[in-house]
N, C-alpha and C. Protein backbone atom coordinates (compact mmCIF):
# COMPACT_ATOMS: atom_id res chain seq x y z
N UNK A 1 42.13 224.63 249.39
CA UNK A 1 42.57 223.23 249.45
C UNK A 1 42.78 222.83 250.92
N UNK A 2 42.39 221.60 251.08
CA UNK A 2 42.30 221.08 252.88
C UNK A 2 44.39 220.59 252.80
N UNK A 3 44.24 221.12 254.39
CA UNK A 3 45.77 220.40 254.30
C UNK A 3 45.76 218.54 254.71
N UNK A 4 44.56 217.96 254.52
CA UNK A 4 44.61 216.77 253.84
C UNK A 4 45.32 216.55 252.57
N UNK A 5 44.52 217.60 251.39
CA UNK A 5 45.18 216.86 250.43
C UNK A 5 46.29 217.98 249.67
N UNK A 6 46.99 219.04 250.50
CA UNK A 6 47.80 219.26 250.27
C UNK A 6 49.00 218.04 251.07
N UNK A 7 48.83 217.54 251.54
CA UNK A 7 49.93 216.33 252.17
C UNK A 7 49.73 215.50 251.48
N UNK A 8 48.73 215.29 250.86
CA UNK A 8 48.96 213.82 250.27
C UNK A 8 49.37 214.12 248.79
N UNK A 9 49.03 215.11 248.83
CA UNK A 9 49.62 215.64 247.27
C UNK A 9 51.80 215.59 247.53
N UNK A 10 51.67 216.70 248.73
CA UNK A 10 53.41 216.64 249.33
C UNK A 10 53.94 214.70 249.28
N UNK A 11 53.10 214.32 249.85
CA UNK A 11 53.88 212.67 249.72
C UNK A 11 53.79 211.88 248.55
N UNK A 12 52.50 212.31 247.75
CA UNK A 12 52.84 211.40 246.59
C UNK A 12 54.23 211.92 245.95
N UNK A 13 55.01 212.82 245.97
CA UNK A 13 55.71 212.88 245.51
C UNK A 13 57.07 212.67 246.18
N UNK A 14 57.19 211.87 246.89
CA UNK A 14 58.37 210.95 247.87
C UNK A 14 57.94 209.44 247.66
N UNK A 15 58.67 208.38 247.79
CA UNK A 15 58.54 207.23 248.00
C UNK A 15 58.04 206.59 249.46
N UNK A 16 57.82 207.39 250.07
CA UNK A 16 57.12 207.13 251.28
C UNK A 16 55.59 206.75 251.10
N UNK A 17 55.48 205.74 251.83
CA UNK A 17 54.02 204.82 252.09
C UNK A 17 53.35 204.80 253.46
N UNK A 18 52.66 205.77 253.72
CA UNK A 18 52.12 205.75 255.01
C UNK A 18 50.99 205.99 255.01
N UNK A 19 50.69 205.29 256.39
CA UNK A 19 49.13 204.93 256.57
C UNK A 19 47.97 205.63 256.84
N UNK A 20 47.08 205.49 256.56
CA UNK A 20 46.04 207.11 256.85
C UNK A 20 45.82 207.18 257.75
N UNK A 21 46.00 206.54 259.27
CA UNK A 21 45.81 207.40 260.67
C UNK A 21 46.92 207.89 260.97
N UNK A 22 48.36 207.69 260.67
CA UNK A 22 49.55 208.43 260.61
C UNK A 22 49.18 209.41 260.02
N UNK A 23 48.63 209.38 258.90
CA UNK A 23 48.65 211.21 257.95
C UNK A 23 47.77 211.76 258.67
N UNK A 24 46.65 211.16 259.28
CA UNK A 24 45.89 212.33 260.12
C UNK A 24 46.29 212.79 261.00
N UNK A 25 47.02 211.66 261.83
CA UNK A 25 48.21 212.16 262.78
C UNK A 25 49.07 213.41 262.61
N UNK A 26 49.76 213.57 261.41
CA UNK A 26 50.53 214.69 260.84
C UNK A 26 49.62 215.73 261.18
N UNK A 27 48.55 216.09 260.42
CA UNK A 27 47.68 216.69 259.91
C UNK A 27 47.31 217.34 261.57
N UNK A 28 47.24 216.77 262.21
CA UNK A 28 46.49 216.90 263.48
C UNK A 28 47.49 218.04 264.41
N UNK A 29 48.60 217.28 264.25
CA UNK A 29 49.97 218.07 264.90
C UNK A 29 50.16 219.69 264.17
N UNK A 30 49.76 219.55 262.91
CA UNK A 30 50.28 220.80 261.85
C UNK A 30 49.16 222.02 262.69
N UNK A 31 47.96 220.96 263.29
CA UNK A 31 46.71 221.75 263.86
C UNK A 31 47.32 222.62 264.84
N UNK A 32 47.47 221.42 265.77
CA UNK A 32 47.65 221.72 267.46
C UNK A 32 49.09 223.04 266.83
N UNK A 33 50.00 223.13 265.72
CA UNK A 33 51.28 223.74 266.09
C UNK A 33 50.81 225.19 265.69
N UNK A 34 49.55 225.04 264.85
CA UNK A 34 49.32 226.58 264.17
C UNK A 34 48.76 226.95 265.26
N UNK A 35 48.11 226.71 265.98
CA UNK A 35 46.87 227.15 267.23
C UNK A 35 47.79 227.91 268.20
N UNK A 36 48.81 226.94 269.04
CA UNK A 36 49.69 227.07 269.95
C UNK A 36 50.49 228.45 269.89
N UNK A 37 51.10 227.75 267.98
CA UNK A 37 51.77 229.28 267.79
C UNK A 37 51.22 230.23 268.03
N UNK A 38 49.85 230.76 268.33
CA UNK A 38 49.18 232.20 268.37
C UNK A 38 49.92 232.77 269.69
N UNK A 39 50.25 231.98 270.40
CA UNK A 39 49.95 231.89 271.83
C UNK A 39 51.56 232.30 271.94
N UNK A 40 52.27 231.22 271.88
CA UNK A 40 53.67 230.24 272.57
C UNK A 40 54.35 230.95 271.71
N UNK A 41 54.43 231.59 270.32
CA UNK A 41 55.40 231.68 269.69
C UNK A 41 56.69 230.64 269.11
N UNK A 42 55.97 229.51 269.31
CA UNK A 42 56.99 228.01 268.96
C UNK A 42 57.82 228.15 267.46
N UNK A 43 57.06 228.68 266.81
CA UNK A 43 57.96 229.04 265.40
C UNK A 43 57.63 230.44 264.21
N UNK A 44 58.75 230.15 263.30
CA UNK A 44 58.60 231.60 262.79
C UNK A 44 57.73 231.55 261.46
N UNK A 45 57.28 229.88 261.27
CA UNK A 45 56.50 229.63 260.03
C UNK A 45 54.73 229.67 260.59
N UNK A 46 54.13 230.78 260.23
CA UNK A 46 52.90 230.69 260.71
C UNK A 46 52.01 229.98 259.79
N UNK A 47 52.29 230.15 258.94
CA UNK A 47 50.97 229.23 257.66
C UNK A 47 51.19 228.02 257.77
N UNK A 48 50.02 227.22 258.34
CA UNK A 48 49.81 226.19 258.35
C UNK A 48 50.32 225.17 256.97
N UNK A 49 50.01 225.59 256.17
CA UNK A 49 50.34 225.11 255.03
C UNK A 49 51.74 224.42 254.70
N UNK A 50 52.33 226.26 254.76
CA UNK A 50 54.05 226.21 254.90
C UNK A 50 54.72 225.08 255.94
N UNK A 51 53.97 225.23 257.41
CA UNK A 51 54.37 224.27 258.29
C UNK A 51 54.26 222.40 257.63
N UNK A 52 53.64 222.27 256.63
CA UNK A 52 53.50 220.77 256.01
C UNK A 52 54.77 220.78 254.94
N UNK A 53 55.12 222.04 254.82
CA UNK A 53 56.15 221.88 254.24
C UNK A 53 57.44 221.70 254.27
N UNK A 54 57.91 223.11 256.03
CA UNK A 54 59.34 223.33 256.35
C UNK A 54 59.41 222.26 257.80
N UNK A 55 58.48 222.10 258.17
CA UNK A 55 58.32 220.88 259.63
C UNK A 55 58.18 219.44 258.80
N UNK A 56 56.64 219.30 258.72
CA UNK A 56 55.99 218.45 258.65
C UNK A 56 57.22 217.53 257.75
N UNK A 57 56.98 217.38 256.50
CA UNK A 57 57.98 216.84 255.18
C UNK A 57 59.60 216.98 255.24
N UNK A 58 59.96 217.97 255.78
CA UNK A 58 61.11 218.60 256.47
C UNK A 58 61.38 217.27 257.36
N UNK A 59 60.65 216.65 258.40
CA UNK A 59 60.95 215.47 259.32
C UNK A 59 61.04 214.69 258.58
N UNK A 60 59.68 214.08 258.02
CA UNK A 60 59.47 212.59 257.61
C UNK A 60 60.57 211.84 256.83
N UNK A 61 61.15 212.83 255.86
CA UNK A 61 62.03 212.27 254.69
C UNK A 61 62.87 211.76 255.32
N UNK A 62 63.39 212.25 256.87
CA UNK A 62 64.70 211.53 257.68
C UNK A 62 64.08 209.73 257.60
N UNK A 63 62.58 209.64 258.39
CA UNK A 63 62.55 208.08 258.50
C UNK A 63 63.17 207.12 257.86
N UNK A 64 63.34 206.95 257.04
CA UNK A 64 63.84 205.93 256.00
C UNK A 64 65.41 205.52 256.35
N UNK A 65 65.95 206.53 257.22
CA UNK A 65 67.62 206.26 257.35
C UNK A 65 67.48 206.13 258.84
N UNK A 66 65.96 205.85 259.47
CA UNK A 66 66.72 205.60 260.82
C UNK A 66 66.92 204.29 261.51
N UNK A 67 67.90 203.62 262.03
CA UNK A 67 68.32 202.49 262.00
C UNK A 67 68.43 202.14 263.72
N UNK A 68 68.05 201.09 264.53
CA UNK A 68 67.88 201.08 266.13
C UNK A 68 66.40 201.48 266.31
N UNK A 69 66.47 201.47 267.91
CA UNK A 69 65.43 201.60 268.38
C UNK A 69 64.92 202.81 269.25
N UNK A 70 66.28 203.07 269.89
CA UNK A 70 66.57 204.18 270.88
C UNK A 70 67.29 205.48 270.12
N UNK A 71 65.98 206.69 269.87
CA UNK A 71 66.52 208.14 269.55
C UNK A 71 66.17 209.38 270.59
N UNK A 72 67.16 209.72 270.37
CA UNK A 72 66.95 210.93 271.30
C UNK A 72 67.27 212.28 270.19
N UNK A 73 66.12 213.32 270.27
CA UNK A 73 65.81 214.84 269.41
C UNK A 73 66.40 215.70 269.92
N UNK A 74 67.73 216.02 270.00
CA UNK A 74 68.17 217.15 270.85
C UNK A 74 68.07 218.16 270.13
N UNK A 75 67.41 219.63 271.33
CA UNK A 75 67.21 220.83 270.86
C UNK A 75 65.68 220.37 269.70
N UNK A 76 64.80 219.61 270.40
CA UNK A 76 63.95 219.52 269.24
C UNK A 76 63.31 220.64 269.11
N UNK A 77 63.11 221.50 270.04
CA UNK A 77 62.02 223.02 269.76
C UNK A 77 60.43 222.29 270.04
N UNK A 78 59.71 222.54 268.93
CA UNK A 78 58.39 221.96 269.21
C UNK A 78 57.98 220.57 268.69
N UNK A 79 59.20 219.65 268.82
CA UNK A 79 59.08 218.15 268.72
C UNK A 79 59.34 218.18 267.21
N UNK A 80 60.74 218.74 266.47
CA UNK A 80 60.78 218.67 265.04
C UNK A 80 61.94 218.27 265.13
N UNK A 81 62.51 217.30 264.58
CA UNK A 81 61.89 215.66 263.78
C UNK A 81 61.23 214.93 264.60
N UNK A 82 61.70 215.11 266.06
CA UNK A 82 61.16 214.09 266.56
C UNK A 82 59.08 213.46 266.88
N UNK A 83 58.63 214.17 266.83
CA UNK A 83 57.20 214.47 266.78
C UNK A 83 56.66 213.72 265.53
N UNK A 84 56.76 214.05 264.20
CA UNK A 84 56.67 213.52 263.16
C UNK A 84 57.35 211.70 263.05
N UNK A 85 58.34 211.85 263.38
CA UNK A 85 59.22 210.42 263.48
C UNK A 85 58.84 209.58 264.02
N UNK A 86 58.01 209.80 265.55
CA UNK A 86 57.84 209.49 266.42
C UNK A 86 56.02 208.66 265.51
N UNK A 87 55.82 209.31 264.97
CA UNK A 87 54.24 209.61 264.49
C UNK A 87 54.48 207.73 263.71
N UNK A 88 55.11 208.22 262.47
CA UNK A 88 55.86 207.19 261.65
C UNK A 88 56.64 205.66 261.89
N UNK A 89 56.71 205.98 263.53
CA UNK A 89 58.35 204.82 263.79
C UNK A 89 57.03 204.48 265.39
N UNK A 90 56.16 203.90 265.40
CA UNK A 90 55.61 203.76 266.72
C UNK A 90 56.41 203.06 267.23
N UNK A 91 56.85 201.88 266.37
CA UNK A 91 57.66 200.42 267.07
C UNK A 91 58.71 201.41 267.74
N UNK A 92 59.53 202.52 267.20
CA UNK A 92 60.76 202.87 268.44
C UNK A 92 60.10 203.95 269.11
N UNK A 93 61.26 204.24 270.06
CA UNK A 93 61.42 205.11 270.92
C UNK A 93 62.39 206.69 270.64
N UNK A 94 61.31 207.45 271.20
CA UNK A 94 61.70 208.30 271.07
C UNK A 94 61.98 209.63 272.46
N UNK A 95 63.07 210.18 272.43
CA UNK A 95 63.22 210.77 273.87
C UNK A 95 63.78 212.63 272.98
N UNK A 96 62.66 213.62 273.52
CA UNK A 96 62.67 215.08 272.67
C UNK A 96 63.30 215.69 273.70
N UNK A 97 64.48 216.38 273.59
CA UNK A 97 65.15 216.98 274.71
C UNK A 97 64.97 218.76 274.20
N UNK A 98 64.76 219.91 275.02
CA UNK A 98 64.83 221.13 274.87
C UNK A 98 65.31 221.36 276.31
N UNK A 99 65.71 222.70 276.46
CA UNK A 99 65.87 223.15 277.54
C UNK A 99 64.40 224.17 278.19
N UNK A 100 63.85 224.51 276.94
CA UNK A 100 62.53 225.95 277.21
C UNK A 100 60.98 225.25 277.30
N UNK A 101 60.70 225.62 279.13
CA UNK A 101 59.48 224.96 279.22
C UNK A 101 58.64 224.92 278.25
N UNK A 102 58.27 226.24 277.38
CA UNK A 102 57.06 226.49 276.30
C UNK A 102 56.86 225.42 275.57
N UNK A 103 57.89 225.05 275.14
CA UNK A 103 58.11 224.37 274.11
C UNK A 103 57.71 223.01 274.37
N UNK A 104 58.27 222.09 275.47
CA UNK A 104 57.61 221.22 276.26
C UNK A 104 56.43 220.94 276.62
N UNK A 105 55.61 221.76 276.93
CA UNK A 105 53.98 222.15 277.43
C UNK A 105 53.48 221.68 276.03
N UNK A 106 53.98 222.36 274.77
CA UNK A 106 53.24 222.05 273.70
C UNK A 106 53.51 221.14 273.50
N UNK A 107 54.78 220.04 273.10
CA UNK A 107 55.04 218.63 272.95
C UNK A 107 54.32 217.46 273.95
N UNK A 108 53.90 218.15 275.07
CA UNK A 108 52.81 216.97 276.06
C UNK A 108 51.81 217.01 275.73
N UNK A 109 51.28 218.25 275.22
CA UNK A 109 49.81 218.27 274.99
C UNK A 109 49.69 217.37 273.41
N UNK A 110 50.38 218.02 272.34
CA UNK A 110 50.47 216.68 271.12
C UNK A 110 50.65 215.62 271.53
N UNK A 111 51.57 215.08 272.56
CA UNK A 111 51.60 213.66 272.91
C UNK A 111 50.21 213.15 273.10
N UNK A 112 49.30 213.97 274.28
CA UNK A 112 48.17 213.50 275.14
C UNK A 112 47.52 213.19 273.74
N UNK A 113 46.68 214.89 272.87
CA UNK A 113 46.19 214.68 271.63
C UNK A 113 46.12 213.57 270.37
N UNK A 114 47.86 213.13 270.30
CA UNK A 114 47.94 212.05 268.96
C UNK A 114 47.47 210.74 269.71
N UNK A 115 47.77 210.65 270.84
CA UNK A 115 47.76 209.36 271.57
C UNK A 115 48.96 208.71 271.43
N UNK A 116 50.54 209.45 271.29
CA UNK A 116 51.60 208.89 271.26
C UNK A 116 51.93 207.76 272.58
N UNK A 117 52.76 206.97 271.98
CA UNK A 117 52.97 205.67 273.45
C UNK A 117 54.61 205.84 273.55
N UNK A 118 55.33 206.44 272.48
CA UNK A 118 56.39 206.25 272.43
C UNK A 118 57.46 207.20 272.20
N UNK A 119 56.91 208.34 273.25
CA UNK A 119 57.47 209.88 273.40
C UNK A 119 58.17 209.81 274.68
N UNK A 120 58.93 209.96 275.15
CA UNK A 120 59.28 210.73 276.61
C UNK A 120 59.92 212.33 276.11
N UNK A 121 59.65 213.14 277.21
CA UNK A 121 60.41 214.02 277.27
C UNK A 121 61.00 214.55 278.24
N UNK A 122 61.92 215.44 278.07
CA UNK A 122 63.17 215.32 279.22
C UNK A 122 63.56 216.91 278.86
N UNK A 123 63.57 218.10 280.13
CA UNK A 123 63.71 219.91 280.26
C UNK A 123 65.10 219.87 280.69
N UNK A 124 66.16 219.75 279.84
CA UNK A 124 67.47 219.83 280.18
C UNK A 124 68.26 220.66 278.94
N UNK A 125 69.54 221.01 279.53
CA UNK A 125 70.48 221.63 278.68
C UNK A 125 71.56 219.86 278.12
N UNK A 126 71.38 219.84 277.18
CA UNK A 126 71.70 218.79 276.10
C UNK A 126 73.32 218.15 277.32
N UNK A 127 74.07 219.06 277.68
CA UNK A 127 75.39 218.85 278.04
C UNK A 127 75.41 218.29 279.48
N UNK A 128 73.92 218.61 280.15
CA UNK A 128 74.14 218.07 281.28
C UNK A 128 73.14 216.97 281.64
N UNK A 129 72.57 216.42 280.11
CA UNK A 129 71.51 215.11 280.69
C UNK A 129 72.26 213.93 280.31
N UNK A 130 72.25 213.07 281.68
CA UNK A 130 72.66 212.09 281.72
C UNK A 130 71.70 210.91 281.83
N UNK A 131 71.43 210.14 280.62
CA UNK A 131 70.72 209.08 280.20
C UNK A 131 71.08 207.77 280.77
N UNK A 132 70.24 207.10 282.02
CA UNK A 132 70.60 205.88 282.19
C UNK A 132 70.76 204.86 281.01
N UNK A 133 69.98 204.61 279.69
CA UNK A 133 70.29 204.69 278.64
C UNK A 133 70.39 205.24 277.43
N UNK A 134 72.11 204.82 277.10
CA UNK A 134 72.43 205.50 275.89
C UNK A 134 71.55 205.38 274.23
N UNK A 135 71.93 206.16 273.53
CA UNK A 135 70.84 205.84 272.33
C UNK A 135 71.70 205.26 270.96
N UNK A 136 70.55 204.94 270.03
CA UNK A 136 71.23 203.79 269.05
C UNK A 136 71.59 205.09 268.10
N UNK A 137 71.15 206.43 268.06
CA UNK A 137 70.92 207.37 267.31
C UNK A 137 70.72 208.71 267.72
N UNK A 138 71.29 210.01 267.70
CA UNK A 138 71.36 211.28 268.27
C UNK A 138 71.12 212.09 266.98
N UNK A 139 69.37 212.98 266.98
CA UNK A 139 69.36 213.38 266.33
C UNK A 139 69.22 214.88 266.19
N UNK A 140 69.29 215.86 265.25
CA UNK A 140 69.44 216.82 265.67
C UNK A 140 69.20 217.75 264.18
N UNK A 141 67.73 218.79 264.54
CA UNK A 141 67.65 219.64 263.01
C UNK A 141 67.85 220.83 263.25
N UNK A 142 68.86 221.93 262.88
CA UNK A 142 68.67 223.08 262.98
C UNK A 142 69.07 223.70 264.33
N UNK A 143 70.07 222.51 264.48
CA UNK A 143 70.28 222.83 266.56
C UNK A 143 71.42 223.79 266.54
N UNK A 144 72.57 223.31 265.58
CA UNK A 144 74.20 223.75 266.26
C UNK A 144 75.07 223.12 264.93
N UNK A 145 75.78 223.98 264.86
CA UNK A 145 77.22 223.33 264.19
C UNK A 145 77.52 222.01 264.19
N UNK A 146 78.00 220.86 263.35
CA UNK A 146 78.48 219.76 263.61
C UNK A 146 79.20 219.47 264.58
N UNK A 147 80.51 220.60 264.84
CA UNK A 147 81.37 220.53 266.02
C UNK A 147 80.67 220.96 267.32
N UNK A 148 79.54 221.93 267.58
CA UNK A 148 79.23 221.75 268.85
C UNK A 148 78.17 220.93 269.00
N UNK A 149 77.29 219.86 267.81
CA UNK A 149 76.66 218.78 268.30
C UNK A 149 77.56 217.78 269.06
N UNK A 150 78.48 217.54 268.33
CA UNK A 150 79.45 216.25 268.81
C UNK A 150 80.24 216.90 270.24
N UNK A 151 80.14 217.46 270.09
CA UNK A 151 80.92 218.53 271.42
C UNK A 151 79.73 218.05 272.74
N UNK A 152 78.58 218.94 272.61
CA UNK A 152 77.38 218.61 273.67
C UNK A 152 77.20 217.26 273.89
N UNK A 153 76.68 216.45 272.74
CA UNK A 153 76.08 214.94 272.31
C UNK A 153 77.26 214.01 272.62
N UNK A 154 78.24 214.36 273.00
CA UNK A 154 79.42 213.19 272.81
C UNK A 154 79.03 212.05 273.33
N UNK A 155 78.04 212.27 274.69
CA UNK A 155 78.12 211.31 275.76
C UNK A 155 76.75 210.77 275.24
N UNK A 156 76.09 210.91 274.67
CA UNK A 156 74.83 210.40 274.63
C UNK A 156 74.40 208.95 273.72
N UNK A 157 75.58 208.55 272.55
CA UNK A 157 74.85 207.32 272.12
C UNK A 157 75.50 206.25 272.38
N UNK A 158 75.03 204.77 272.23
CA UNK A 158 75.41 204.28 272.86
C UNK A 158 76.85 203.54 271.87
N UNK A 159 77.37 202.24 272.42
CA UNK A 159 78.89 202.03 271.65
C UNK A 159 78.48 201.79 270.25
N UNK A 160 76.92 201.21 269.88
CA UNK A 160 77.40 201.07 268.25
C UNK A 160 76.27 202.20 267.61
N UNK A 161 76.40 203.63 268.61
CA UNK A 161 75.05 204.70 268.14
C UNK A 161 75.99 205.20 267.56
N UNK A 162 74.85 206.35 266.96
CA UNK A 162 75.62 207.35 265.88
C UNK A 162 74.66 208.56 265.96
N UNK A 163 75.43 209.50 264.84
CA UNK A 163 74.13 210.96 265.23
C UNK A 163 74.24 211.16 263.70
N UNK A 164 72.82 211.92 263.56
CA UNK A 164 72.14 211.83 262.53
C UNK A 164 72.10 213.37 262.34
N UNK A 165 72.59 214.35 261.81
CA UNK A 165 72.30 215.74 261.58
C UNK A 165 71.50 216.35 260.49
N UNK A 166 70.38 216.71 260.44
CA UNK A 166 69.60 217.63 259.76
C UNK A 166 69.94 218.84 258.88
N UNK A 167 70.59 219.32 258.22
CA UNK A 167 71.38 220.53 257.49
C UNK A 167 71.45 220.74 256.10
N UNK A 168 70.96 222.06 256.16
CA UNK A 168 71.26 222.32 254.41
C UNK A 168 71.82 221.69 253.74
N UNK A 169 72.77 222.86 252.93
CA UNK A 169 73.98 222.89 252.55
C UNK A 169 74.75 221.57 252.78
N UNK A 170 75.39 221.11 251.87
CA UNK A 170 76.76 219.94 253.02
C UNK A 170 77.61 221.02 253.22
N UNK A 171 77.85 220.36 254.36
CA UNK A 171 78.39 221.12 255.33
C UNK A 171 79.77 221.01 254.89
N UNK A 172 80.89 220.96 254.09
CA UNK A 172 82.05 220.62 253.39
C UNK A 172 82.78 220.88 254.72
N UNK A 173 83.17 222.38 255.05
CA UNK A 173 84.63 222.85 256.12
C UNK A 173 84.12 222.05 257.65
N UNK A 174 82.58 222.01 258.29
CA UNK A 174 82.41 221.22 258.94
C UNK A 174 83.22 219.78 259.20
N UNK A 175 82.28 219.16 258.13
CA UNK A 175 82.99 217.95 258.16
C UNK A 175 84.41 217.52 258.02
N UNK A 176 84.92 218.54 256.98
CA UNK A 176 86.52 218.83 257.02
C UNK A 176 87.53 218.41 258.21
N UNK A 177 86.87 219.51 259.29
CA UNK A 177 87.48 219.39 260.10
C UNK A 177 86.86 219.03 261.62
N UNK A 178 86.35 218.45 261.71
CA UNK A 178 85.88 217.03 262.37
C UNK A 178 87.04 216.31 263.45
N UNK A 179 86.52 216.65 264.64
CA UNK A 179 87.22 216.60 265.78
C UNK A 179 87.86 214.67 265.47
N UNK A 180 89.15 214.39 265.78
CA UNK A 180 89.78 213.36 265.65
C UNK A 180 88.82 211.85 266.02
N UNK A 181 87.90 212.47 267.31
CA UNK A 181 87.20 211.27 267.85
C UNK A 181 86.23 211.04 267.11
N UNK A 182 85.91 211.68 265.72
CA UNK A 182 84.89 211.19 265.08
C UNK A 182 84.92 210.87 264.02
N UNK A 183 84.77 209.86 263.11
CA UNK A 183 84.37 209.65 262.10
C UNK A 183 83.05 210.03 260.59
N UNK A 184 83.12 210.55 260.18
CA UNK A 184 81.98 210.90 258.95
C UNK A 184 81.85 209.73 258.35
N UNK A 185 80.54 209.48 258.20
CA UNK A 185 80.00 208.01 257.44
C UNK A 185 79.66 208.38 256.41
N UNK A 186 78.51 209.36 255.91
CA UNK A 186 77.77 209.54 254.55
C UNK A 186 77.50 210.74 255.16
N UNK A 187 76.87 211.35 253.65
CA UNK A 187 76.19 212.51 253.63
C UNK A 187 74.94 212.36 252.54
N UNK A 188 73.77 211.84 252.82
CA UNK A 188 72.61 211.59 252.06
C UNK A 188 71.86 213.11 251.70
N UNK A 189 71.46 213.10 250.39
CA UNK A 189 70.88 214.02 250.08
C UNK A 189 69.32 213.99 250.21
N UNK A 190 68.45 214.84 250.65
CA UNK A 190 67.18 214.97 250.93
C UNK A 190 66.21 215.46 250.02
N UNK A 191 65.52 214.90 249.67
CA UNK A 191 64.86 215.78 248.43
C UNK A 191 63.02 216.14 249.49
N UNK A 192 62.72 217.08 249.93
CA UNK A 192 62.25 218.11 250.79
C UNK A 192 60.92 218.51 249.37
N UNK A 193 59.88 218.01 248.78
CA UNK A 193 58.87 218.72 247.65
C UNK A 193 58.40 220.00 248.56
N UNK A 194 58.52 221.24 247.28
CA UNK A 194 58.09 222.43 247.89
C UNK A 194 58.84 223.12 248.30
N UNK A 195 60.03 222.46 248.95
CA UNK A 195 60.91 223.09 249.85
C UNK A 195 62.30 223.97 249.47
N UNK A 196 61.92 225.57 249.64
CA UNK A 196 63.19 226.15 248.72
C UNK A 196 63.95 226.08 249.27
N UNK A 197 65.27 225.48 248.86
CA UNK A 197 66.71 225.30 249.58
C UNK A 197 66.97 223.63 249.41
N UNK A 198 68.16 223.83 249.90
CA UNK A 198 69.07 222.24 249.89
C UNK A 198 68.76 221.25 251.49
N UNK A 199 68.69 220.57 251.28
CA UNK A 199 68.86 219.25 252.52
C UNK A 199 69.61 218.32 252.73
N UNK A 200 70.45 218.17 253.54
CA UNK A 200 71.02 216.70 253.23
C UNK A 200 71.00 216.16 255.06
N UNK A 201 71.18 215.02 255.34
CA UNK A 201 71.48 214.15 256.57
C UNK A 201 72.96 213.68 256.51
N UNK A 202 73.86 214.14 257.47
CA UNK A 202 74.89 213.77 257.77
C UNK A 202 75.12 212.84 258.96
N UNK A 203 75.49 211.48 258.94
CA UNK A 203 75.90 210.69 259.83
C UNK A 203 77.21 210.81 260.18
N UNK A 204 77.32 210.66 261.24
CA UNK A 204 79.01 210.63 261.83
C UNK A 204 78.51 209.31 262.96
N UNK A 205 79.74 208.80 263.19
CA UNK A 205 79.96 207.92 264.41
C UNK A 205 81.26 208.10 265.14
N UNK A 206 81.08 208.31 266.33
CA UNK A 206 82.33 208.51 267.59
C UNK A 206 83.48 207.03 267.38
N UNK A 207 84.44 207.52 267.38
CA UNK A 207 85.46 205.78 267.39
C UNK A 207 85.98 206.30 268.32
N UNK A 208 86.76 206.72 269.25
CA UNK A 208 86.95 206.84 270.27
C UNK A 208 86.13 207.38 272.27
């Protein structure tokens, strides 16, 4: 089976409506990430396949909750969510922060490849990049604990941003105990086809 229509098989079963140079887009990235991996070691999912499943679909399902214009991917690794999102959301902006060149090299070359317009990227440790602008949205899959996102990220969105976390499980004792300056908004559940395990997106917003 082509991983054409294993994706389109993966999306018919989401409410998502997207367009067929976006899905080739996907499709194209799932390319460039299996290839790279031989090389770069960017991730621990080598089957292309699997990658449409734990990346690819793994991102997209976030689109639907993202709200603004200005996101920033901290700790994206090899542009995951942000790469996919980015694919989906042309109208915004998107800014992929890592600290590990490898990982970068491969996110420019997908940029050059998809023909993205609305990527920057930025080789920093999350705690010490300082954004002339702040973002409407701080997102983050598979990076860090709730408490050391908001810990690193504090400074990064802007007065009416928020951060968007990627995570199994709900995170219950996390959120529990949730540093005073922050607020918990929702915890949306993700439904991930294919995908063994739980998902959900946790929003928080800073009030102080």
């Amino acid at each position: 089976m082509s991983l054409r229509t294993e994706l389109d098989a993966l999306l018919a079963q989401t409410d998502l409506n997207i367009e067929e140079k976006k899905v080739s887009q996907l499709i194209e990235l799932v390319e460039l990430l299996a290839k790279w991996n031989k090389a770069y070691n960017l991730t621990s999912v080598r089957d292309p396949s699997q990658m449409l499943v734990k990346h690819i679909m793994d991102s997209v399902v976030v689109s639907p909750y993202l709200s603004g214009q200005r996101f920033i991917d901290v700790g994206t690794g090899p542009g995951l969510p942000g790469l996919p999102l980015a694919i989906l959301n042309p109208d915004k902006q998107f800014v992929l922060l890592d600290s590990l060149g490898k990982r970068l090299r491969f996110i420019r070359q997908a940029i050059l490849s998809l023909g993205l317009k609305n990527v920057e990227i930025v080789q920093s440790r999350v705690e010490e990049y300082q954004p002339e602008d702040r973002f409407d949205c701080v997102l983050s899959r598979a990076f860090a604990s709730l408490e050391d996102m908001l810990s690193w990220c504090h400074h990064l969105p802007n007065e009416n941003g928020h951060f968007l976390a990627l995570k199994g499980q709900y995170p219950e004792s996390e959120i529990t105990n949730l540093d005073s300056k922050f607020e918990f908004i929702e915890s949306v559940t993700l439904d991930v086809p294919e995908l063994d395990g739980e998902r959900c997106l946790v929003k928080v917003k800073r009030i102080l």
